[in-house]
N, C-alpha and C. Protein backbone atom coordinates (compact mmCIF):
# COMPACT_ATOMS: atom_id res chain seq x y z
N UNK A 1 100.50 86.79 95.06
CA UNK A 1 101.10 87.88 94.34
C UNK A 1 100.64 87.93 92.89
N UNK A 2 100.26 86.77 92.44
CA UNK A 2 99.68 86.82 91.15
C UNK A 2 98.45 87.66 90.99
N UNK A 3 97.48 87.97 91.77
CA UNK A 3 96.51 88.99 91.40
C UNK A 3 96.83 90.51 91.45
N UNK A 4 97.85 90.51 91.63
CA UNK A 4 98.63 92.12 91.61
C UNK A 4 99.93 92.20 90.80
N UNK A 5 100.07 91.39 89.72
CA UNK A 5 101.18 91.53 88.83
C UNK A 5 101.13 91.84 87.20
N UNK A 6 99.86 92.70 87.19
CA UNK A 6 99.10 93.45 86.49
C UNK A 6 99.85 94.53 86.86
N UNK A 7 100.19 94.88 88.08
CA UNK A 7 100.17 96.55 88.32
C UNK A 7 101.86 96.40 88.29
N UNK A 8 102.45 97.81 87.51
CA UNK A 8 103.81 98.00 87.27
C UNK A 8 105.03 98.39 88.77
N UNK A 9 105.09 97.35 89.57
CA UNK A 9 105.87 97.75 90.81
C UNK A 9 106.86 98.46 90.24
N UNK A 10 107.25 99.57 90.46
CA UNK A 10 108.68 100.03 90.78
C UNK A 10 109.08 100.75 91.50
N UNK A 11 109.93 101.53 91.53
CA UNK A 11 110.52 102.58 92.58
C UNK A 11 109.44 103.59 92.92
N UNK A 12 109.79 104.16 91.62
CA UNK A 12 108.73 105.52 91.86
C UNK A 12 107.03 105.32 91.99
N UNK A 13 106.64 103.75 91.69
CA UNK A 13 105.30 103.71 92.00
C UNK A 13 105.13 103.45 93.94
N UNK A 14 106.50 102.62 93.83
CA UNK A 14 106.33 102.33 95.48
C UNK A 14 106.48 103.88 96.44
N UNK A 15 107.15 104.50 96.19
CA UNK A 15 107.74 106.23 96.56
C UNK A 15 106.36 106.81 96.55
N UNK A 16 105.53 106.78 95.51
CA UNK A 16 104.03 107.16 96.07
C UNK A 16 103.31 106.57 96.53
N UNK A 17 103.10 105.40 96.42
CA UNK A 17 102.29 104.74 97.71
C UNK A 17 102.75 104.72 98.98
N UNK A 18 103.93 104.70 99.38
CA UNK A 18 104.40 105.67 100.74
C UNK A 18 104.36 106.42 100.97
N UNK A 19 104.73 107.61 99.94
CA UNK A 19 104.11 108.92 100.14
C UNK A 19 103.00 109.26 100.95
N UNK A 20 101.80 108.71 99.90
CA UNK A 20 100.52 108.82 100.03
C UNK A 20 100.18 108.20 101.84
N UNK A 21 100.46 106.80 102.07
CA UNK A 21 99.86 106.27 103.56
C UNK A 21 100.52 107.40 104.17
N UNK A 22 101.89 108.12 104.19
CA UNK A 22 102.70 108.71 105.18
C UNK A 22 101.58 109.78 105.60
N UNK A 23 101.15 110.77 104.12
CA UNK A 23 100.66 111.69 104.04
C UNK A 23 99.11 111.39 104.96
N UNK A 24 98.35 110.47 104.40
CA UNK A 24 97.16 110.46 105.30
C UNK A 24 97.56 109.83 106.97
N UNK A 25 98.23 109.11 107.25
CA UNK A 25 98.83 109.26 108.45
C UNK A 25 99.24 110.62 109.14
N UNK A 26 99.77 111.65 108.45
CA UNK A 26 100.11 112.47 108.61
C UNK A 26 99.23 113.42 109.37
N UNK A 27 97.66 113.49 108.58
CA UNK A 27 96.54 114.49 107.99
C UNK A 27 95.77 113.48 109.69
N UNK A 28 95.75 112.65 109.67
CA UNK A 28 94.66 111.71 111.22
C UNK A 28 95.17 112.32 112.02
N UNK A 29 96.57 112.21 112.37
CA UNK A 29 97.93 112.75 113.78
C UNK A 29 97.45 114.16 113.76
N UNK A 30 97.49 114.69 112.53
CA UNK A 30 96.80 116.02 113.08
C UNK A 30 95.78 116.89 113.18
N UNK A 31 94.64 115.35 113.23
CA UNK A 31 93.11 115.52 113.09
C UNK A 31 92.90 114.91 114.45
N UNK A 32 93.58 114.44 115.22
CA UNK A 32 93.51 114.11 116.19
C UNK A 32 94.26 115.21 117.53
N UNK A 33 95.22 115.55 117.15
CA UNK A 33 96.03 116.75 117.84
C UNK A 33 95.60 117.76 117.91
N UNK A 34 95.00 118.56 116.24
CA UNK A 34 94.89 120.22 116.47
C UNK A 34 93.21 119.83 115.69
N UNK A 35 92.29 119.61 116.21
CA UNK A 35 90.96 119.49 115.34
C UNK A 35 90.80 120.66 114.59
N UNK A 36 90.08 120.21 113.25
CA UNK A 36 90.07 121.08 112.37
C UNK A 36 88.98 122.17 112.18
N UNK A 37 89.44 123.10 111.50
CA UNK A 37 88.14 124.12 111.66
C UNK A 37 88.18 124.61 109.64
N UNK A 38 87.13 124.94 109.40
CA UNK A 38 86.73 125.40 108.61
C UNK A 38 87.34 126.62 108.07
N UNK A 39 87.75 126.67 106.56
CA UNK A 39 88.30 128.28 106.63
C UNK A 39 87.93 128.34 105.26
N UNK A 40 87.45 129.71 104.93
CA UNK A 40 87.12 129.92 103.12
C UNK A 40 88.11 130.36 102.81
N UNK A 41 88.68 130.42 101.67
CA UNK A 41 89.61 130.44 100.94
C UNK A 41 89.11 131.25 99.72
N UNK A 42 90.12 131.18 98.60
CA UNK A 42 89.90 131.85 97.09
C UNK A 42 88.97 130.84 96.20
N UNK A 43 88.21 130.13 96.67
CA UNK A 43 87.31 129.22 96.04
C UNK A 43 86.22 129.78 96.62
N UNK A 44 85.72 130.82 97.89
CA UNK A 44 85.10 130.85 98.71
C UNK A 44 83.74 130.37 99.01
N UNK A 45 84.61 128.84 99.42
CA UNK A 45 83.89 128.16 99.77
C UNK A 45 84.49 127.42 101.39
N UNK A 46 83.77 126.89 102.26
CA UNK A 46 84.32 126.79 103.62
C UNK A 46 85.15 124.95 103.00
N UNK A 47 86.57 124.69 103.19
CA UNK A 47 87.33 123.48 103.27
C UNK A 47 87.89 123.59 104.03
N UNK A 48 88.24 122.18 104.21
CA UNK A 48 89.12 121.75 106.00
C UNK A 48 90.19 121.27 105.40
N UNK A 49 91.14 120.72 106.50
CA UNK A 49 92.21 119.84 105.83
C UNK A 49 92.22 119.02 104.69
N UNK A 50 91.09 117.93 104.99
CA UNK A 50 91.31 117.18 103.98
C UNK A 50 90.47 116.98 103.03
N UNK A 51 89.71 118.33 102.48
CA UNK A 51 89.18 118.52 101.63
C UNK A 51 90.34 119.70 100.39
N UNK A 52 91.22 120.19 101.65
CA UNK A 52 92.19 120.68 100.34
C UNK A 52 93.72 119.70 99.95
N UNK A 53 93.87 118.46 100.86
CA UNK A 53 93.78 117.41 100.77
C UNK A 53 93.55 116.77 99.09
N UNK A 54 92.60 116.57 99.23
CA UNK A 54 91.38 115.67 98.09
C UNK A 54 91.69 116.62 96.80
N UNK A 55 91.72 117.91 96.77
CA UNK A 55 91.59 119.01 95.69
C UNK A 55 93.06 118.62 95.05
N UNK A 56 93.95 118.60 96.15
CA UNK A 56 95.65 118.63 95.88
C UNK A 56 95.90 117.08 95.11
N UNK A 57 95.36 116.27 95.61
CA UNK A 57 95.58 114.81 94.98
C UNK A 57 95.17 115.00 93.73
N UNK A 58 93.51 115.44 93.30
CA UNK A 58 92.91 115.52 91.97
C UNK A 58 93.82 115.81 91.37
N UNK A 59 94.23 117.67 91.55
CA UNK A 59 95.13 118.24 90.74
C UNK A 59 96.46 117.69 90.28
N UNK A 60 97.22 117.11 91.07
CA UNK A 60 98.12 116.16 91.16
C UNK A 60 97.92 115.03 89.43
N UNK A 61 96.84 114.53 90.24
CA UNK A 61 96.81 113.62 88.61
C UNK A 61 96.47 114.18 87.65
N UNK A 62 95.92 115.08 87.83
CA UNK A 62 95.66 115.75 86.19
C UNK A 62 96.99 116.48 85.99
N UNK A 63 97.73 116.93 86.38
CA UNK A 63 98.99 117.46 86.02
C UNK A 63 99.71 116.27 85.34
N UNK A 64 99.93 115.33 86.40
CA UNK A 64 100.47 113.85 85.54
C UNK A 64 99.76 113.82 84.19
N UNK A 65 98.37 113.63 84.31
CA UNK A 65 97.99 113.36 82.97
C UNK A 65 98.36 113.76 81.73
N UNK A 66 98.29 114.92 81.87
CA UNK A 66 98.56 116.74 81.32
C UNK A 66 100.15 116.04 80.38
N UNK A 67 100.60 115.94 81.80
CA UNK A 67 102.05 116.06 81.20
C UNK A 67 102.72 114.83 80.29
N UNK A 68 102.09 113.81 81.05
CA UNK A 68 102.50 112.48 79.80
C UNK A 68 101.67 112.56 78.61
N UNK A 69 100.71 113.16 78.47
CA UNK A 69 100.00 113.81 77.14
C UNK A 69 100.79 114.66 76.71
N UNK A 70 101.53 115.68 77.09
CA UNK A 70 102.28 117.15 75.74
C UNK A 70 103.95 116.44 76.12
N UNK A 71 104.36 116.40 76.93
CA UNK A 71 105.40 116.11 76.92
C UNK A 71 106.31 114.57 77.08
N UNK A 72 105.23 113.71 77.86
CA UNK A 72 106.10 112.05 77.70
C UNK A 72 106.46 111.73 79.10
N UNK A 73 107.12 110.33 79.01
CA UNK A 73 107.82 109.97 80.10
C UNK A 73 109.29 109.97 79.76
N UNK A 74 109.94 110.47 78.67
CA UNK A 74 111.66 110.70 78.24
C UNK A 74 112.69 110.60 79.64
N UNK A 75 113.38 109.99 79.38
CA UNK A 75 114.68 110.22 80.50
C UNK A 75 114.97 111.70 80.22
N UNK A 76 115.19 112.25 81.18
CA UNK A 76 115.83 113.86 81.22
C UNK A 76 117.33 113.96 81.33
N UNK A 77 117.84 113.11 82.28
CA UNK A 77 119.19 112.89 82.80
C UNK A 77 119.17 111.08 83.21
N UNK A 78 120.88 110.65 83.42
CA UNK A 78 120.92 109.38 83.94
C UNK A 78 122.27 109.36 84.64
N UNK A 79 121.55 109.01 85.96
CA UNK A 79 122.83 109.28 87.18
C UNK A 79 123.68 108.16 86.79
N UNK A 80 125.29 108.19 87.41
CA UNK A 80 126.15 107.32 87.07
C UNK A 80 125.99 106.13 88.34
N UNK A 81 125.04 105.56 88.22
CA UNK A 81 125.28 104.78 89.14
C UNK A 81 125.18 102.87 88.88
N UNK A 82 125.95 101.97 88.86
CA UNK A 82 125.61 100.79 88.62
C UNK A 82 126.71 101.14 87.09
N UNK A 83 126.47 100.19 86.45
CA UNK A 83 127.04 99.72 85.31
C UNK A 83 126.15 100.25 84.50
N UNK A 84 124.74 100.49 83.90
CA UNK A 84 124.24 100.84 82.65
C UNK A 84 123.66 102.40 83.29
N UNK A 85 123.71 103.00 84.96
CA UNK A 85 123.38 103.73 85.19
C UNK A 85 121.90 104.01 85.45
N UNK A 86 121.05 104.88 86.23
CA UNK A 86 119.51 104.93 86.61
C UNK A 86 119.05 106.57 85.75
N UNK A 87 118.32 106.44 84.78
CA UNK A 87 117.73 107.25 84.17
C UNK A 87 116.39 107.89 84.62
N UNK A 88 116.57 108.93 85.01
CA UNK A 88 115.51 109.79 85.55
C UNK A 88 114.63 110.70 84.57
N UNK A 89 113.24 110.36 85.13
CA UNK A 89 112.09 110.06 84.06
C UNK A 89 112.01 111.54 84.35
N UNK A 90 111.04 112.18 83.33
CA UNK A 90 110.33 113.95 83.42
C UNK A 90 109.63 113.95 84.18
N UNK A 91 108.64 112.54 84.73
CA UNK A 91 107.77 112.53 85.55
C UNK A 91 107.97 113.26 86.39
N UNK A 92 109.60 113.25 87.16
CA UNK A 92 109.76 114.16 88.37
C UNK A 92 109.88 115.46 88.15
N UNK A 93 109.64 116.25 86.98
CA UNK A 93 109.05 117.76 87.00
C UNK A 93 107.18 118.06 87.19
N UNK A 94 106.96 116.93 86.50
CA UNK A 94 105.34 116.83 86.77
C UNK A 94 105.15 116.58 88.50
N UNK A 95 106.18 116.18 89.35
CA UNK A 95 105.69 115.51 90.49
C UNK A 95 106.33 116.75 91.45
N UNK A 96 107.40 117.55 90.84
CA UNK A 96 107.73 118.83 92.02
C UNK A 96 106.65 120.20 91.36
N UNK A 97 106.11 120.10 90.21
CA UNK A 97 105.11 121.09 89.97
C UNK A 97 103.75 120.71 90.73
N UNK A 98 103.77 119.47 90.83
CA UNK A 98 102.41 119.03 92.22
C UNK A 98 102.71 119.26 93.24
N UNK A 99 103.72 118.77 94.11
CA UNK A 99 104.10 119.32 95.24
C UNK A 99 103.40 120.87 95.56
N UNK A 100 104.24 121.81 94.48
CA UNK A 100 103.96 123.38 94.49
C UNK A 100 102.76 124.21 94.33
N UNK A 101 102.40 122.78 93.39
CA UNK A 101 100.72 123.46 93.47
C UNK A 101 99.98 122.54 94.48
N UNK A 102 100.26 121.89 95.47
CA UNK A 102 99.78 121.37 96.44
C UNK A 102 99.93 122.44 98.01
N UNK A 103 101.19 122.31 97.95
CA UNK A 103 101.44 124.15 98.81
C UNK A 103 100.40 125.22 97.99
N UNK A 104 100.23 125.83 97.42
CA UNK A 104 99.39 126.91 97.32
C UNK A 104 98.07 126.41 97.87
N UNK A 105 98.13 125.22 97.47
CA UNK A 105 96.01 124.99 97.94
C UNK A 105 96.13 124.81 99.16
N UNK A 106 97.14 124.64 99.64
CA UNK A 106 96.43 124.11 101.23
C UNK A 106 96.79 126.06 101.99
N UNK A 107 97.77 126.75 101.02
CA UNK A 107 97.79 128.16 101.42
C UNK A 107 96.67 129.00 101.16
N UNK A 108 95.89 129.11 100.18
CA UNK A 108 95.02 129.82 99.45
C UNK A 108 93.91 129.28 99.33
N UNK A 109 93.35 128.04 99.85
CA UNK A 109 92.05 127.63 99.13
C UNK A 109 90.93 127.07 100.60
C-alpha cells in the first residue's frame, strides 16, 4: 500500500473510480450485445460509442480543470451528519455539468 499513498483516497475519488470501471463495463456489455455502428454527428465526423465515450471523459476533465481554476474546491453546503458534519465540495456542480455535457455528446456528436 505504500506505493499508492501518494494518491489522495477518498470518497469522491473512490465514487469515480467506480464510476469509471462501472461505465466501461457498461460500454463492453453493450459492445458485445448491440455491436456498434458508426454515426456522424455535429462534428461530422463518423464516432462510435466509445469514441464519444473518450470525447465525454476529455471534456469532463477540462471542465474540472476549468472550474478549480475560476471558482475552487469551497464547501457549498455541509450536511448534518456525524458530530462536525460532511461538507460538500463545488466539485459536485463541475461533476453534474459533466454528466450533462456528457448526455449531449453521446446525443449530438
Amino acid at each position: 500500500m505504500e506505493s499508492i499513498a501518494w494518491m489522495a483516497w477518498t470518497l469522491p475519488t473512490a465514487i469515480f473510480f467506480v464510476a469509471l470501471a462501472c461505465t466501461l463495463a457498461v460500454m463492453t456489455w453493450l459492445a458485445a450485445v448491440y455491436p456498434e455502428a458508426e454515426r456522424v454527428g455535429v462534428l461530422r465526423i463518423p464516432t462510435t460509442r466509445g469514441d464519444r465515450l473518450f470525447i465525454s471523459l476529455i471534456l469532463a476533465a477540462v471542465i474540472h480543470l476549468v472550474w478549480i481554476g475560476l471558482v475552487g474546491t469551497d464547501p457549498i453546503a455541509s450536511l448534518p451528519i456525524g458530530e462536525e458534519g460532511i461538507e460538500i465540495s463545488s466539485l459536485w456542480l463541475a461533476s453534474g455539468i459533466s454528466l450533462v455535457t456528457a448526455v449531449l455528446i453521446f446525443r449530438t456528436v
